[in-house]
C-alpha atoms as a PDB file:
ATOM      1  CA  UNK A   1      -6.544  -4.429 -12.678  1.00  0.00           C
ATOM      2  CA  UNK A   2      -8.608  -4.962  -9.817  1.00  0.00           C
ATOM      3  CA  UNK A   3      -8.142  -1.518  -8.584  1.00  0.00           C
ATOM      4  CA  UNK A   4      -8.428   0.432 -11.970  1.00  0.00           C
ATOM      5  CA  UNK A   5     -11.930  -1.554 -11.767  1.00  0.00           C
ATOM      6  CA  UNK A   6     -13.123   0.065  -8.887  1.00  0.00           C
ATOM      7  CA  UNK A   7     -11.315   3.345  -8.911  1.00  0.00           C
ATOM      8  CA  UNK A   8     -14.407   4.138  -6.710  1.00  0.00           C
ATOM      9  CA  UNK A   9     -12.848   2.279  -3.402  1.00  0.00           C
ATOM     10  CA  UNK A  10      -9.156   4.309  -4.083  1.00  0.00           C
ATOM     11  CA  UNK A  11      -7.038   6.306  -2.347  1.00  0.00           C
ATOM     12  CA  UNK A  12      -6.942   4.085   0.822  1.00  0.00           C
ATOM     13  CA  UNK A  13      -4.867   4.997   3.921  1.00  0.00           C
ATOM     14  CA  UNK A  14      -1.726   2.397   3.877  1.00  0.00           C
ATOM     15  CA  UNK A  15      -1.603   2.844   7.631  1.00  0.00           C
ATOM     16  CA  UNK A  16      -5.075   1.450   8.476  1.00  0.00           C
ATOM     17  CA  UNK A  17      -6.066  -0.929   5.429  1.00  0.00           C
ATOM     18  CA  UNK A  18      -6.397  -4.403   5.816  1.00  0.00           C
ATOM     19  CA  UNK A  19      -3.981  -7.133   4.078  1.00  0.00           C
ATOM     20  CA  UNK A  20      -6.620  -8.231   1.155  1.00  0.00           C
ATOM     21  CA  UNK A  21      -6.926  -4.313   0.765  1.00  0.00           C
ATOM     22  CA  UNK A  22      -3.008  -3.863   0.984  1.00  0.00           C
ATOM     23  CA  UNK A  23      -2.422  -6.772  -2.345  1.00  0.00           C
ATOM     24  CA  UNK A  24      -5.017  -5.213  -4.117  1.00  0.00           C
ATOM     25  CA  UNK A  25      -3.025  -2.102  -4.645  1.00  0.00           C
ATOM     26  CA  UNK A  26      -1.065  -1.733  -7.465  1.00  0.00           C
ATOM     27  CA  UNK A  27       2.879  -2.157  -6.838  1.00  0.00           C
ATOM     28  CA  UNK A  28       2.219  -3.956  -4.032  1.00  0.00           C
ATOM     29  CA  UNK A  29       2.408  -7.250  -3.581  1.00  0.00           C
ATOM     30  CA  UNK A  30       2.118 -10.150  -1.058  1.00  0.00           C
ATOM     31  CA  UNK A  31       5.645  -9.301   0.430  1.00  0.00           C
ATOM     32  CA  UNK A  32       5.077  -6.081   0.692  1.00  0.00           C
ATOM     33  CA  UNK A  33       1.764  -5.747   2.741  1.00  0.00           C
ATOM     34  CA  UNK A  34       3.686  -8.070   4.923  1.00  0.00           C
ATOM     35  CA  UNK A  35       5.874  -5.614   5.240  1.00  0.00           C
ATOM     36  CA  UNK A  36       4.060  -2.912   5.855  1.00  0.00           C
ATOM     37  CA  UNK A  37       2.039  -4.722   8.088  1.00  0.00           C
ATOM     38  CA  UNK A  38       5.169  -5.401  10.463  1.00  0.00           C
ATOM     39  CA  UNK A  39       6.890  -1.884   9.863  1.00  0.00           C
ATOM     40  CA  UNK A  40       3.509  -0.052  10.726  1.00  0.00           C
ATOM     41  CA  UNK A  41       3.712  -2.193  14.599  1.00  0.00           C
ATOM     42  CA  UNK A  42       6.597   0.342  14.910  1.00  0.00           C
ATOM     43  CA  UNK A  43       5.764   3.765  13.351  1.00  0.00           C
ATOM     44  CA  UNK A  44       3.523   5.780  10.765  1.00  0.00           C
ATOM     45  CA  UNK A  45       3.975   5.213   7.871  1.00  0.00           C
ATOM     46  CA  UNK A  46       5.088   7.451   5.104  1.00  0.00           C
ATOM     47  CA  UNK A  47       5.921   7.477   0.976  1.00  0.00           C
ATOM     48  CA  UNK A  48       9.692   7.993   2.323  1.00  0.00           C
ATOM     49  CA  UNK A  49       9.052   4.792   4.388  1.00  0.00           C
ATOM     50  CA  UNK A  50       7.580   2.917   1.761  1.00  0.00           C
ATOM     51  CA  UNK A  51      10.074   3.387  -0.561  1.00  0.00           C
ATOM     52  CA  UNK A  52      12.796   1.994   1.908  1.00  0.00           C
ATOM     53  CA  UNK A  53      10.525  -1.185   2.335  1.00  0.00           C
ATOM     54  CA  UNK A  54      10.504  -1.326  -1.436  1.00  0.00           C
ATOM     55  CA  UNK A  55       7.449  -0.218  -2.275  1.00  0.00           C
ATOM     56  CA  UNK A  56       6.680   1.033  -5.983  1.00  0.00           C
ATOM     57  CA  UNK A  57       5.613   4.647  -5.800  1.00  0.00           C
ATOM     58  CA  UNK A  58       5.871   5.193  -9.115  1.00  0.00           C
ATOM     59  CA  UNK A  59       2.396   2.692  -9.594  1.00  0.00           C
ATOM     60  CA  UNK A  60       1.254   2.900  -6.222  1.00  0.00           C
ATOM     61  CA  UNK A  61       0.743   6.579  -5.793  1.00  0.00           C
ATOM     62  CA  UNK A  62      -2.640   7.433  -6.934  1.00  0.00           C
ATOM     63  CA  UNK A  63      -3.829   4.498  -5.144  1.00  0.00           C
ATOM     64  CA  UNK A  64      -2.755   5.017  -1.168  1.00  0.00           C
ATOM     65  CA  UNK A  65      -2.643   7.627   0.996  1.00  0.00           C
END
């Protein structure tokens, strides 16, 4: 809810956001800005990525970049 709250700080840029900014997106949780946190150490990161991590798309879209 947090982020349809301030719709004003959305789309942010998975690749460069913060963890507190990562949980605060919908469809993703504390496990996975971990794991984006680790997987982006090793390459860019893309929706195609994301969804191998495990990421929701389907509720996360509007939301990251």
């Amino acid at each position: 809810s947090f982020a349809l709250r301030n719709i004003h700080l959305f789309p942010i840029e998975v690749n460069m956001a913060d963890y507190e900014t990562l949980i605060r997106i919908p469809g993703i949780g504390i496990t996975y800005a971990k794991r984006i946190l680790i997987a982006r150490k090793h390459c860019i990161l893309t929706h195609e990525i994301l969804q191998k991590i495990g990421v929701s798309l389907k509720k996360s879209i509007y939301f990251i970049t």
